[in-house]
N, C-alpha and C. Protein backbone atom coordinates (compact mmCIF):
# COMPACT_ATOMS: atom_id res chain seq x y z
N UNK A 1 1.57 -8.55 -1.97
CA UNK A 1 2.79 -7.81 -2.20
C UNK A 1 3.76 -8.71 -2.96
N UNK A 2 4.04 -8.24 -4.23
CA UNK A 2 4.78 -9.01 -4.84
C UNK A 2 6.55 -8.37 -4.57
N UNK A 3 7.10 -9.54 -4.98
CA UNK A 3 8.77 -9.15 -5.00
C UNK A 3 9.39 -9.57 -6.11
N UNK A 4 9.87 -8.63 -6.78
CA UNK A 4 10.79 -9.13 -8.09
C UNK A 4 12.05 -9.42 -7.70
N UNK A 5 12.17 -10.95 -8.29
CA UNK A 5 13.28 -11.76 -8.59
C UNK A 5 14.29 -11.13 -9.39
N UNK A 6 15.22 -11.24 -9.30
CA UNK A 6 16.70 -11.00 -10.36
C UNK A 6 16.24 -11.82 -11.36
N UNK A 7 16.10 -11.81 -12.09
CA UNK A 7 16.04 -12.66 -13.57
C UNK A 7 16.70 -12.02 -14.40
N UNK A 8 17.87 -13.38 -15.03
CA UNK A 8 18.72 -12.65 -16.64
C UNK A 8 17.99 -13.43 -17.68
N UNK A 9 17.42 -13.27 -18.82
CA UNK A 9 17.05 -13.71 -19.51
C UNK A 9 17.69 -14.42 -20.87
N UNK A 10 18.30 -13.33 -21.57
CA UNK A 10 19.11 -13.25 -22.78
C UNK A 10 20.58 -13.30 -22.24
N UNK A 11 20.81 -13.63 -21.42
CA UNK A 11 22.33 -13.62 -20.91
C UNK A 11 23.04 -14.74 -20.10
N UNK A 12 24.34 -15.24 -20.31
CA UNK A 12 24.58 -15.94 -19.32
C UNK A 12 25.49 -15.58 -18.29
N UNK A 13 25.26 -14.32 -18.00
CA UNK A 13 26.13 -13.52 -17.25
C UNK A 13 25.22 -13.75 -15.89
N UNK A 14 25.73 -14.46 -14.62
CA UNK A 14 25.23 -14.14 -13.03
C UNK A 14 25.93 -13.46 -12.35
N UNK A 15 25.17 -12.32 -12.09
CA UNK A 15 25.94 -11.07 -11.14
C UNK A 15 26.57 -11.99 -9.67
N UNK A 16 27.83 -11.43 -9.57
CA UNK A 16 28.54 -12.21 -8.17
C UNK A 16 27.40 -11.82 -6.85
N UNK A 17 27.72 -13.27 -6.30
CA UNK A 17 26.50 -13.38 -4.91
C UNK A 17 25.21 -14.07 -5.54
N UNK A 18 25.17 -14.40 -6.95
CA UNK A 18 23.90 -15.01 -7.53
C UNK A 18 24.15 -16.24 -8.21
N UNK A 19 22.97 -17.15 -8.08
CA UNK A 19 23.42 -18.55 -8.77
C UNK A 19 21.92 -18.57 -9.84
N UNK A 20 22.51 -19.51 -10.88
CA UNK A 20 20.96 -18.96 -11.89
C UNK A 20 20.21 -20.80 -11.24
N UNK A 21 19.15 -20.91 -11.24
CA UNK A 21 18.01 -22.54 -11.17
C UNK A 21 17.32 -22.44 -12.68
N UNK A 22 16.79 -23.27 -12.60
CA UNK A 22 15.81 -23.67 -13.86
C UNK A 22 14.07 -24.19 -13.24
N UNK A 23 13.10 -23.78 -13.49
CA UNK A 23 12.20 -24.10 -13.27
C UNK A 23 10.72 -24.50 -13.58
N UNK A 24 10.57 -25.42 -13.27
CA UNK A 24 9.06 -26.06 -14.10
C UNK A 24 9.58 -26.17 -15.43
N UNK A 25 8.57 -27.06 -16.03
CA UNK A 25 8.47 -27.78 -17.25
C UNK A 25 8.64 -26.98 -18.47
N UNK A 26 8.76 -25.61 -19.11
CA UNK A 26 9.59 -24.63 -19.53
C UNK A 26 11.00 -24.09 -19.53
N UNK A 27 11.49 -24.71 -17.96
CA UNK A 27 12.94 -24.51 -17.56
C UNK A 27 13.36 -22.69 -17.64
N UNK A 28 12.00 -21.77 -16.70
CA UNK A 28 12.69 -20.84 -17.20
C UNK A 28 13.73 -20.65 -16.18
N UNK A 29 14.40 -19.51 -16.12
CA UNK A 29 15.43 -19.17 -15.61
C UNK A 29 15.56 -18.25 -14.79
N UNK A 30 15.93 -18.46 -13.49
CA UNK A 30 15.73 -17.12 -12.63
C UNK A 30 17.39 -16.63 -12.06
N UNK A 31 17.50 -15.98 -11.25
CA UNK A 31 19.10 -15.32 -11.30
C UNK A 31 18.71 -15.36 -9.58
N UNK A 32 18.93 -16.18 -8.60
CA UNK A 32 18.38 -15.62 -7.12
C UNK A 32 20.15 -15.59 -6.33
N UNK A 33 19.41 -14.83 -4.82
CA UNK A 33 20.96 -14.64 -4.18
C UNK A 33 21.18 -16.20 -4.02
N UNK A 34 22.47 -15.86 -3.94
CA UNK A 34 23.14 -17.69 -2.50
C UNK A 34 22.71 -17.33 -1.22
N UNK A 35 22.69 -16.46 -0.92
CA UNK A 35 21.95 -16.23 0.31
C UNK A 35 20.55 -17.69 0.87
N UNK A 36 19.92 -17.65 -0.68
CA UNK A 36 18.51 -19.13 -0.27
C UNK A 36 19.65 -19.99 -0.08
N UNK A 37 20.29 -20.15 -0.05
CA UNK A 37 21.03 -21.58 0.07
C UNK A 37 20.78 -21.94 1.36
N UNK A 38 20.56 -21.28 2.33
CA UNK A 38 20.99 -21.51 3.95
C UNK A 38 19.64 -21.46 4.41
N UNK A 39 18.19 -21.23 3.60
CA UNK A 39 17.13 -20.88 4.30
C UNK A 39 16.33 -22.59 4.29
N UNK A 40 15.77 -22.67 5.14
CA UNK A 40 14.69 -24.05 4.92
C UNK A 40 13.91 -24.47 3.66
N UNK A 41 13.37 -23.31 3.39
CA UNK A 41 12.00 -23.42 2.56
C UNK A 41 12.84 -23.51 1.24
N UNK A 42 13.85 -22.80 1.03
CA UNK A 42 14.34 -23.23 -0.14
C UNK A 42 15.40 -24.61 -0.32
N UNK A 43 15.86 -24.75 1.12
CA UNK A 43 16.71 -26.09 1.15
C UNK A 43 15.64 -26.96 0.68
N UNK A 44 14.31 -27.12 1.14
CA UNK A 44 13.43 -27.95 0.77
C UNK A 44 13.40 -28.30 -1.00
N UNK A 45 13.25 -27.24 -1.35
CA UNK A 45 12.93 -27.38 -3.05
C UNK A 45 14.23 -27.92 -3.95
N UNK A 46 15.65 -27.97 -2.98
CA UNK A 46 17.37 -28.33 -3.43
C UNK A 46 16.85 -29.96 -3.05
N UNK A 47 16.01 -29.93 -2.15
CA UNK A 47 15.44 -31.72 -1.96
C UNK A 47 14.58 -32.27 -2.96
N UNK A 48 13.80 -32.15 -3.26
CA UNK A 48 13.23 -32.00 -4.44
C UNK A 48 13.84 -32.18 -5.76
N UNK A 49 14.58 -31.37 -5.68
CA UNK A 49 14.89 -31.47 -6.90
C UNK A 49 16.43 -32.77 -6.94
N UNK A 50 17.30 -32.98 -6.04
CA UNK A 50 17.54 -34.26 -5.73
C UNK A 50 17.03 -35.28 -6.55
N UNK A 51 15.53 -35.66 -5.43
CA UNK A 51 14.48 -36.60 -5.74
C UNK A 51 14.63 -36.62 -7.65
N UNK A 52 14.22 -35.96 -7.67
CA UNK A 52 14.12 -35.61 -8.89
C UNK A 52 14.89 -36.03 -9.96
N UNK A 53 16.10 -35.50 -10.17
CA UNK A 53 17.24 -35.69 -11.08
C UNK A 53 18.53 -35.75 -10.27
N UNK A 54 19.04 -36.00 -8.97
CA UNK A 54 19.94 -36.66 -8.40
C UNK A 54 21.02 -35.16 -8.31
N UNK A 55 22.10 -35.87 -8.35
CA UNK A 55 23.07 -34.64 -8.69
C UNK A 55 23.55 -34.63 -10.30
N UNK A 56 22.70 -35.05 -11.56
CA UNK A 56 23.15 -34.63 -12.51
C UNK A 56 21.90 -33.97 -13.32
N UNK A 57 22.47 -32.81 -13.89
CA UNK A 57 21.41 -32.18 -14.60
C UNK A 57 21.92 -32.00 -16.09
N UNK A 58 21.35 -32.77 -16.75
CA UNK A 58 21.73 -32.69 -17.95
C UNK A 58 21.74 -30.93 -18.66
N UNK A 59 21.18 -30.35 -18.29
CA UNK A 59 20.87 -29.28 -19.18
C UNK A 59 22.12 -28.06 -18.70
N UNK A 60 23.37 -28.39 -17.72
CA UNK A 60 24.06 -27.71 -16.55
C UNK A 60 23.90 -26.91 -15.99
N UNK A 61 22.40 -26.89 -15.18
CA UNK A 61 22.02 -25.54 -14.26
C UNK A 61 21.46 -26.43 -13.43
N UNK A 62 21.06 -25.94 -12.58
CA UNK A 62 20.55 -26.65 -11.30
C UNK A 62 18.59 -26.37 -11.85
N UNK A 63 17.59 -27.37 -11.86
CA UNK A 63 17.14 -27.53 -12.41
C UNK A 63 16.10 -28.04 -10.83
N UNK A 64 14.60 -27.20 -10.67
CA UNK A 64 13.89 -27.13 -9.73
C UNK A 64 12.55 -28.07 -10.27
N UNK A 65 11.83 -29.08 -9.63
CA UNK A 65 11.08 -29.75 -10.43
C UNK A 65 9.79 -28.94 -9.99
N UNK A 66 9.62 -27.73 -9.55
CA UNK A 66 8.49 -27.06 -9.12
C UNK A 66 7.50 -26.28 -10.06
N UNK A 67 6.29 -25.67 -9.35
CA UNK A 67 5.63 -25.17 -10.81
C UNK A 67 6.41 -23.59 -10.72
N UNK A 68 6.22 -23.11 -11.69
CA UNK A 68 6.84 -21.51 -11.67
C UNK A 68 6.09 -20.46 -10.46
N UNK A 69 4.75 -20.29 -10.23
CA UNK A 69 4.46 -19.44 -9.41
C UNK A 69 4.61 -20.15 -7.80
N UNK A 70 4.89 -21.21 -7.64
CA UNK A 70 4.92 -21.83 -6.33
C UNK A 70 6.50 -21.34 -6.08
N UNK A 71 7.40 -21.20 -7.17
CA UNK A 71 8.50 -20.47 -6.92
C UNK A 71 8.80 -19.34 -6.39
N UNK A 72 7.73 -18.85 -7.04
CA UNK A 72 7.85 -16.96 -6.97
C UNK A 72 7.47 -16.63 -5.38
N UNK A 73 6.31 -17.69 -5.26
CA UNK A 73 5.53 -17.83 -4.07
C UNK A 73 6.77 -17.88 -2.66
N UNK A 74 7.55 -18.97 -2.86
CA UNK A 74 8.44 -19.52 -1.84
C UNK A 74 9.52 -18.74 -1.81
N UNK A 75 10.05 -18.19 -2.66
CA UNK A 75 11.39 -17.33 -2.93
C UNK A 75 11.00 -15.82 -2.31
N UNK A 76 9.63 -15.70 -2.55
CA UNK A 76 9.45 -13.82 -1.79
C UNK A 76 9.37 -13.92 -0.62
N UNK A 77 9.03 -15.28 0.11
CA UNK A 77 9.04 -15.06 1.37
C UNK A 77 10.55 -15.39 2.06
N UNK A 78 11.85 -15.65 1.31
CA UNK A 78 12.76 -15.65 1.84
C UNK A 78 13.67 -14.03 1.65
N UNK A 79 13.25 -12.99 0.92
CA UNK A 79 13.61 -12.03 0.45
C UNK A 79 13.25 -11.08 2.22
């Protein structure tokens, strides 16, 4: 059972209640609630990405060092 993500593509418009990430080595772009903010499985991947690039992201989005479907994977089960 899949679940579609909010994704804006062509836009830099984030609907209020949504924060946009960046992900895997493409950096695409997904649009998810703030709601993950408070869940484990996604606090985990805000660790990660830490590890990763600290608190600066050059590119100014919050920037996930994960692969893209391990995203899709972890994010439907917080939906």
């Amino acid at each position: 059972m899949a679940i579609r993500l909010p994704r804006v593509v062509n836009s830099k418009k984030v609907p209020k209640g949504y924060f946009a990430v960046y992900i895997g080595e493409n950096q695409k772009r997904f649009v998810i609630p703030v709601s993950f903010l408070n869940q484990p499985l996604f606090q985990d991947l805000l660790g990660m990405s830490e590890d990763e690039f600290g608190y600066t992201h050059p590119t100014g989005g919050l920037r996930i060092p994960c692969n893209e479907d391990i995203f899709v994977d972890v994010t439907s089960l917080l939906n």
